[in-house]
Protein backbone atom coordinates (compact mmCIF):
# COMPACT_ATOMS: atom_id res chain seq x y z
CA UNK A 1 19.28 -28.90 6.43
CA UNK A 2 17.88 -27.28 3.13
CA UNK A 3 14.20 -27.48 3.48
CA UNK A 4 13.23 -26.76 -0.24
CA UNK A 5 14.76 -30.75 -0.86
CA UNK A 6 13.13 -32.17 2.62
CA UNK A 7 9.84 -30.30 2.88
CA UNK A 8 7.11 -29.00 0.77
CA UNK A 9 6.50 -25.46 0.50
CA UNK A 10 2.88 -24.66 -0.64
CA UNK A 11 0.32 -22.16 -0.68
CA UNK A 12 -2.39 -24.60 0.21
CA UNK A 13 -1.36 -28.42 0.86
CA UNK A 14 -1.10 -29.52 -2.59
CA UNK A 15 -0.69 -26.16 -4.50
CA UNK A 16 2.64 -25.15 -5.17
CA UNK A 17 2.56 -21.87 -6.75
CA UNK A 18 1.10 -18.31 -6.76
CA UNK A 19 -1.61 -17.70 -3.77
CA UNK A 20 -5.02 -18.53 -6.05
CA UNK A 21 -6.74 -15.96 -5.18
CA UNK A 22 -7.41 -12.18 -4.94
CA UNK A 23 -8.85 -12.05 -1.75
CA UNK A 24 -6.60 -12.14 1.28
CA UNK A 25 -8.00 -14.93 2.85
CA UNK A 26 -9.34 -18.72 2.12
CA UNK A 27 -11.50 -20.68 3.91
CA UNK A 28 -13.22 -23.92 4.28
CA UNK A 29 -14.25 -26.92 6.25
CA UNK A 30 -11.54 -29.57 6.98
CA UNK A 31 -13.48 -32.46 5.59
CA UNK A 32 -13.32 -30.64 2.00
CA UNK A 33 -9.44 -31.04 1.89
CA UNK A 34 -8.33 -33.42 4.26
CA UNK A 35 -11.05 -36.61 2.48
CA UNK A 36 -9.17 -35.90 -0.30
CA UNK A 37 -5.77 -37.26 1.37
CA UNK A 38 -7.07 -39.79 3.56
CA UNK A 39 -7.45 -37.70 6.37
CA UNK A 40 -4.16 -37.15 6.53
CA UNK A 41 -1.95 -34.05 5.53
CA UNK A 42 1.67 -34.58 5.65
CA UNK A 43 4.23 -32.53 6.93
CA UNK A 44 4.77 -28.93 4.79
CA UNK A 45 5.14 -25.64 5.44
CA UNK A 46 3.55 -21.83 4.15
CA UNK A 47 6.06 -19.53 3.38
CA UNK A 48 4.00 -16.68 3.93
CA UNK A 49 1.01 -17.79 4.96
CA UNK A 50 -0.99 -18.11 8.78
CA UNK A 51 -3.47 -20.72 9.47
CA UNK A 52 -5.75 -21.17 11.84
CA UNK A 53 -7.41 -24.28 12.38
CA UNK A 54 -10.96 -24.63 14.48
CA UNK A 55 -11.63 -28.40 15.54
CA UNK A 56 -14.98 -28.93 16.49
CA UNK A 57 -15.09 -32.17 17.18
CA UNK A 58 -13.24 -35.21 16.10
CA UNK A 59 -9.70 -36.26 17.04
CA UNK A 60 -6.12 -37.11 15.96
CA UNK A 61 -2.61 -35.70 15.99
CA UNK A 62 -1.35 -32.27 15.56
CA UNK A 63 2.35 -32.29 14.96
CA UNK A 64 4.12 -29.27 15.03
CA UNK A 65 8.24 -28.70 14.04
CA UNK A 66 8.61 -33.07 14.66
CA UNK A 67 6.65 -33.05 17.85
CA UNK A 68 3.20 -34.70 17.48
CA UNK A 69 0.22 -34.14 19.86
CA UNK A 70 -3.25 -35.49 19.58
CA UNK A 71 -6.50 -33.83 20.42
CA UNK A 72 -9.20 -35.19 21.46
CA UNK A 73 -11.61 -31.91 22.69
CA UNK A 74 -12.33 -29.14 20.60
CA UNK A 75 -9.95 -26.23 20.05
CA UNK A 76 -8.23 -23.49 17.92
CA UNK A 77 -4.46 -24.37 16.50
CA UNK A 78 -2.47 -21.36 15.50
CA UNK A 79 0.21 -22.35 12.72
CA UNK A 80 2.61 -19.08 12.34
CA UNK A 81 3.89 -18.69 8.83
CA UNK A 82 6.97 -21.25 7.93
CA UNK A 83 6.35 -23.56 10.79
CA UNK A 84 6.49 -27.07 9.85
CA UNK A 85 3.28 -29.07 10.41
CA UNK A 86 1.27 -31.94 8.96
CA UNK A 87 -2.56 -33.34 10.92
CA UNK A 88 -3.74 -36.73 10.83
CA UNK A 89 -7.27 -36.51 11.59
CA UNK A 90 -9.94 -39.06 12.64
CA UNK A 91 -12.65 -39.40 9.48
CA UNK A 92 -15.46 -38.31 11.99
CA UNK A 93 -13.56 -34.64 12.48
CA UNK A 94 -15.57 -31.72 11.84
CA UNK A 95 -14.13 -27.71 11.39
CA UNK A 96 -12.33 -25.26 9.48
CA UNK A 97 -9.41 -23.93 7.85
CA UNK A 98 -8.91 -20.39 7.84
CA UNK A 99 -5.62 -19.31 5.85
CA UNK A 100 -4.56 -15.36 6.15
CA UNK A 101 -1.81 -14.10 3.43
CA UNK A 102 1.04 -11.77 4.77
CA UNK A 103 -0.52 -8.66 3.75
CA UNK A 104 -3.78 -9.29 5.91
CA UNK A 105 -2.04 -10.29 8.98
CA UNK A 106 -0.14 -6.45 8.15
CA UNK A 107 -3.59 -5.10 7.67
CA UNK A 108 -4.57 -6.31 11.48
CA UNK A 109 -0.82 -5.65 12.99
CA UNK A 110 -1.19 -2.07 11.59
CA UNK A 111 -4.86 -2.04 13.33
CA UNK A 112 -3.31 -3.31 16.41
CA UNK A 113 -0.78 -1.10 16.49
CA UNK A 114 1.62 -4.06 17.40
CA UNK A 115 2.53 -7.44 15.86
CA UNK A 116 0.03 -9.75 16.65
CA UNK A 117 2.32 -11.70 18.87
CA UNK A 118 -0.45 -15.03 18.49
CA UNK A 119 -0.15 -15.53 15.23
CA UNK A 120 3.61 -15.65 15.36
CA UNK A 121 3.91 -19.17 17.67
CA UNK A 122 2.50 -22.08 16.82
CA UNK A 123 -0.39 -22.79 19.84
CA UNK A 124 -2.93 -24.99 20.51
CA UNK A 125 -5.95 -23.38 22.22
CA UNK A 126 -8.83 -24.77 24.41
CA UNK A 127 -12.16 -23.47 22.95
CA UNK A 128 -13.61 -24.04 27.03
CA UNK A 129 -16.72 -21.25 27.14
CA UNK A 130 -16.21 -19.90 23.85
CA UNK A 131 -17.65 -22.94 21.48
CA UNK A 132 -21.15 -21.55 20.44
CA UNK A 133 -19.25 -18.34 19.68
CA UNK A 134 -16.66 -19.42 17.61
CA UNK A 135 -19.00 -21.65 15.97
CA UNK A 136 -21.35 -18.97 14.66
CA UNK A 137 -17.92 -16.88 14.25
CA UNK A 138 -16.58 -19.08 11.53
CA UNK A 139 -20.02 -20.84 10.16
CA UNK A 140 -20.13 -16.97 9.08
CA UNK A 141 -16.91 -16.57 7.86
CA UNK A 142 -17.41 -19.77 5.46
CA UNK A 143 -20.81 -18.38 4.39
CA UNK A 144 -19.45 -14.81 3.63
CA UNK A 145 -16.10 -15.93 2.14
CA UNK A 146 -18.24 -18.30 -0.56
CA UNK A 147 -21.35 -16.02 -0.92
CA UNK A 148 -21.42 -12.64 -3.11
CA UNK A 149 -23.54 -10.76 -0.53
CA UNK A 150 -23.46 -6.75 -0.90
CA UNK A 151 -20.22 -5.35 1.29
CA UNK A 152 -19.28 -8.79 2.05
CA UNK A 153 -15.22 -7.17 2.37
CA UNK A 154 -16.65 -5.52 5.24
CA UNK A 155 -18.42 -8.42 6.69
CA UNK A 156 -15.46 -10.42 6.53
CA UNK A 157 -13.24 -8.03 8.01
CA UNK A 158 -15.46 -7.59 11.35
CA UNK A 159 -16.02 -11.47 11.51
CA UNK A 160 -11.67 -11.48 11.42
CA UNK A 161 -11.31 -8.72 13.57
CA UNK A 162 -13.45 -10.54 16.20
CA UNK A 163 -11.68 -13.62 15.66
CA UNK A 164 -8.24 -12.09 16.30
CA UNK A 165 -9.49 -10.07 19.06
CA UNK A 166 -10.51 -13.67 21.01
CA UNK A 167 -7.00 -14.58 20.10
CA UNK A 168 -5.14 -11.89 21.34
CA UNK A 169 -6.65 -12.49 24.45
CA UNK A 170 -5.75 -16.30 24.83
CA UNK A 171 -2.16 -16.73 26.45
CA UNK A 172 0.30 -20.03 24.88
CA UNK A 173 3.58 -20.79 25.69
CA UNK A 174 5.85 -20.62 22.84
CA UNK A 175 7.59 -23.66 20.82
CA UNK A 176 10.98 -24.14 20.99
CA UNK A 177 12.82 -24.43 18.22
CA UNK A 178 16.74 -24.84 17.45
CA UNK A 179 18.54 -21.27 17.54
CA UNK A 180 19.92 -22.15 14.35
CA UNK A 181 16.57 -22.47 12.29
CA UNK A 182 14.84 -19.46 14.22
CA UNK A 183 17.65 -17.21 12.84
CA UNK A 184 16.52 -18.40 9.21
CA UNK A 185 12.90 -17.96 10.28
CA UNK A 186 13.62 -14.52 11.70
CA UNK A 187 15.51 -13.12 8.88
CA UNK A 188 12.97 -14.63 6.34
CA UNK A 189 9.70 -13.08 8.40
CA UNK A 190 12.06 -9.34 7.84
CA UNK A 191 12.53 -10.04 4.46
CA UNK A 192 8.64 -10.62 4.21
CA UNK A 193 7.86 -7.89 6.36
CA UNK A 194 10.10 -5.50 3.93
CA UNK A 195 8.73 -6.57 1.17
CA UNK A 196 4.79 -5.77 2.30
CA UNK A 197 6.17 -2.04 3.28
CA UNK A 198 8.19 -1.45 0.17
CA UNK A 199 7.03 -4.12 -2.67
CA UNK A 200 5.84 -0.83 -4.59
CA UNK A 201 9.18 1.06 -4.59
CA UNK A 202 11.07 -1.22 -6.60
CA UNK A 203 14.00 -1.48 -4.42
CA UNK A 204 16.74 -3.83 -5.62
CA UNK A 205 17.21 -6.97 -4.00
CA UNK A 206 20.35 -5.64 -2.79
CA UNK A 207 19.12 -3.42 -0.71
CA UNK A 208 16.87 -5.67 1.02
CA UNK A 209 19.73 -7.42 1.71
CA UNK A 210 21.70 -5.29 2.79
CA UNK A 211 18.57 -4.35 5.23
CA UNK A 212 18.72 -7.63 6.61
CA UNK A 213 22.70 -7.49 7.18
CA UNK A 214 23.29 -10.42 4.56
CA UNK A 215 24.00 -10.69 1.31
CA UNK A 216 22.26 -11.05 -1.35
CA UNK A 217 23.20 -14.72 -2.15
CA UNK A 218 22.08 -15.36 1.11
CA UNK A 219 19.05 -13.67 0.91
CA UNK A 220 18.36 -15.98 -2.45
CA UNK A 221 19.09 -19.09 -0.23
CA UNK A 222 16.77 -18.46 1.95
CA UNK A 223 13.85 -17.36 -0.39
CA UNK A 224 14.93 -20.74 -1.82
CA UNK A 225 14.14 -22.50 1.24
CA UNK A 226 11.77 -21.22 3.06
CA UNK A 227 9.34 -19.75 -0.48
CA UNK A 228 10.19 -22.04 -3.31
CA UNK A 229 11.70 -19.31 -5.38
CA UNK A 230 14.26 -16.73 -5.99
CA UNK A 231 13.92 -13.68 -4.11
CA UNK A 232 12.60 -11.92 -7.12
CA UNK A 233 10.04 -14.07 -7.17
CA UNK A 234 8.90 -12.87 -4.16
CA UNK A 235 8.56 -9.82 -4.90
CA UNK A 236 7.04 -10.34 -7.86
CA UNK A 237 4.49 -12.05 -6.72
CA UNK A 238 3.36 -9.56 -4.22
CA UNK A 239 3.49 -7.36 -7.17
CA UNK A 240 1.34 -9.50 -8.98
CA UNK A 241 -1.21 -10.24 -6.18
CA UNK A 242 -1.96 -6.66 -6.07
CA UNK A 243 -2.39 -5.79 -9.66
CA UNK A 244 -4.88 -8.66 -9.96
CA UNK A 245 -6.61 -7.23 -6.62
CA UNK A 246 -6.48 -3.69 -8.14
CA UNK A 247 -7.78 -4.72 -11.89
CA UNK A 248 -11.17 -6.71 -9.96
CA UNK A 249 -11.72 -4.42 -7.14
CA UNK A 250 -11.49 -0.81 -8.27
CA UNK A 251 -11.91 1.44 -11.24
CA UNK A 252 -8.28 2.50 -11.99
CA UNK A 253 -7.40 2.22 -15.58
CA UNK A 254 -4.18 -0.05 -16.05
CA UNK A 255 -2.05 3.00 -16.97
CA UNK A 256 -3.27 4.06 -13.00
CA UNK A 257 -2.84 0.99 -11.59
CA UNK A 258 0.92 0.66 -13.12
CA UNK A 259 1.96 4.27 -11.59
CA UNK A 260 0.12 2.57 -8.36
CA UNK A 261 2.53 0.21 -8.60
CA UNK A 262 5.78 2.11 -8.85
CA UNK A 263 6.08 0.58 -12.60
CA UNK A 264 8.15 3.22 -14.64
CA UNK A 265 5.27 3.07 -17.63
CA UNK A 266 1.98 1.48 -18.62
CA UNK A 267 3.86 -1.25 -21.29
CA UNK A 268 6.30 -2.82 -18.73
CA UNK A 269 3.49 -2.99 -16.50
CA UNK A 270 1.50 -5.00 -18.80
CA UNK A 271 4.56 -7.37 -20.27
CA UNK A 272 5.07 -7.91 -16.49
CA UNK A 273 1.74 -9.15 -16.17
CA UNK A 274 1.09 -11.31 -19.08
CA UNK A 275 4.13 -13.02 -18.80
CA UNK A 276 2.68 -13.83 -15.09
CA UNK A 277 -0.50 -14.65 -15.98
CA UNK A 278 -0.86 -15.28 -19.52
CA UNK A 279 -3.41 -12.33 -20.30
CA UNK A 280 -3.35 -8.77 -20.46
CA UNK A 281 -4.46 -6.28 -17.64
CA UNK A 282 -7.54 -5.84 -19.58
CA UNK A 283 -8.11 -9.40 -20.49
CA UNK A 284 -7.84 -10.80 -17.22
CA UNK A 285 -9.99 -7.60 -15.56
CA UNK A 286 -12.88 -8.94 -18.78
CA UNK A 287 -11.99 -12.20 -17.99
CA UNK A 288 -10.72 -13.22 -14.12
CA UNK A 289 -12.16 -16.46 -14.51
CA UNK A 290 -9.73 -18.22 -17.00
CA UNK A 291 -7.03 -18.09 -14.70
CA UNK A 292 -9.43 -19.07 -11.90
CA UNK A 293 -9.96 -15.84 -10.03
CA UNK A 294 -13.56 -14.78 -9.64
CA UNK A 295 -14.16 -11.33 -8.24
CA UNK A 296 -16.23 -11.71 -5.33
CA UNK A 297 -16.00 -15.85 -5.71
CA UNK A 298 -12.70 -16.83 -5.59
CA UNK A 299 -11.90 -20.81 -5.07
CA UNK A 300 -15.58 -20.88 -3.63
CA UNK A 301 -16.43 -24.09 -5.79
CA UNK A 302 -12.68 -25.51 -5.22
CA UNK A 303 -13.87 -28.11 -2.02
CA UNK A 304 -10.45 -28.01 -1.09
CA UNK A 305 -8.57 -26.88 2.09
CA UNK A 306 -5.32 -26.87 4.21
């Protein structure tokens, strides 16, 4: 089964193209997103995104690779990073949505010192004990992620780091899924994986191939699949996420940034970027908001989730 022609591959449900923000993360309440389908989100997929989904109270169905569940009691569903899913949710439901892009879940695998085995099964977790704390948890994640409060980075990061702490320490039995698509999966989470440890160095495409033990063709298949795009476009998209990252958050000059990035001089660098985006390095650092990327802001006035 190709998936690119039987499921949708977005960023967030209904966006189908570059990750719309700097920061790493996006969050929001479930009404925001889910009123705007009916209450109903049909079944899609992330290519490179986690989600993590806290139902406070409400119900409906969960369903997760075909198999639908409902819930009825509050809890925590974990959906791993090209794992089909799709929620049908009673108009009474109440929670969040907390998305994490690849290189955040390698931020807290490298602080781990491990893979962070719970974000890489889909699960379904019983809140129990733990309701007024996950409550305040992500009422201040949602508060920090729209606000512009001094060292909110920091703020966010300790509220996350909590978060994945609590779900470390939950235990779920893993999904089964055919052998057949888990091989795809697998060799798609290396490729992604590869790309977040090398995306700087340039490497061709055939040599993360050839990393993978496939070919390249292969490799485009799957990229094709599983992210909506070529290989290439994978990488260049990581590439692109960073330079926007490093042009809002720091003070290197774009000639700095472009040696950051492995690019071989300042010009390619910025042709590489304005055919991305449109602008310049400079215009888009002057002006981040006309391609709907505020600094310390991002998406904050969107009222959309996934």
């Amino acid at each position: 089964m190709n998936l690119a022609n039987s499921i949708p591959v977005f960023k967030l449900y209904g966006e189908s193209w570059h990750w719309p923000t700097p920061d790493l993360l996006h969050c929001e309440s479930i009404h925001s997103r889910s009123s705007l389908y009916d209450w109903r989100i049909r079944a899609h997929q992330h290519s490179d995104l986690v989600q993590v989904l806290y139902l406070q109270q409400g119900q409906g169905d969960i369903e997760i690779e075909g198999v639908s569940q409902p819930f009825m009691k509050p809890c925590v569903q974990i959906i791993p990073a090209l794992c089909v899913h799709g929620f049908r949710f009673s108009p009474d439901t109440n929670g969040f949505s907390l998305s994490l892009a690849a290189p955040l879940v390698a931020q807290f695998e490298q602080q781990f010192g491990r893979a962070v085995q719970v974000l890489n099964r889909p699960a379904r977790i019983g809140v129990g004990d733990a309701k007024a704390q996950l409550n305040a948890l992500f009422q201040t994640l949602q508060q920090e992620y729209l606000a512009d409060n001094e060292v909110r980075n920091m703020m966010l990061h300790s509220q996350l780091s909590a978060l994945m702490v609590w779900l470390n320490r939950q235990a779920a039995p893993q999904v089964q899924v055919s052998d057949k698509v888990e091989r795809k999966r697998s060799a798609v989470r290396r490729f992604n994986q590869l790309v977040e440890n090398h995306y700087r160095e340039h490497f061709p495409l055939a040599r993360y191939a050839s990393l993978i033990g496939m070919s390249g063709v292969h490799l485009n298949t799957l990229c094709r699949e599983f992210h909506g795009c070529s290989a290439l476009g994978v990488l260049h998209q990581r590439l692109l996420l960073e330079a926007k990252r490093s042009l809002l958050y720091t003070s290197m000059t774009v000639s700095q940034i472009s040696d950051y990035l492995g690019f071989s001089d300042a010009t390619y660098f910025s042709r590489f970027f304005r055919r991305a985006t449109g602008l310049s390095p400079r215009d888009f650092r002057d002006r981040p908001s006309e391609i709907g990327c505020e600094p310390a802001q991002a998406l904050s006035h969107t009222g959309q989730e996934s």
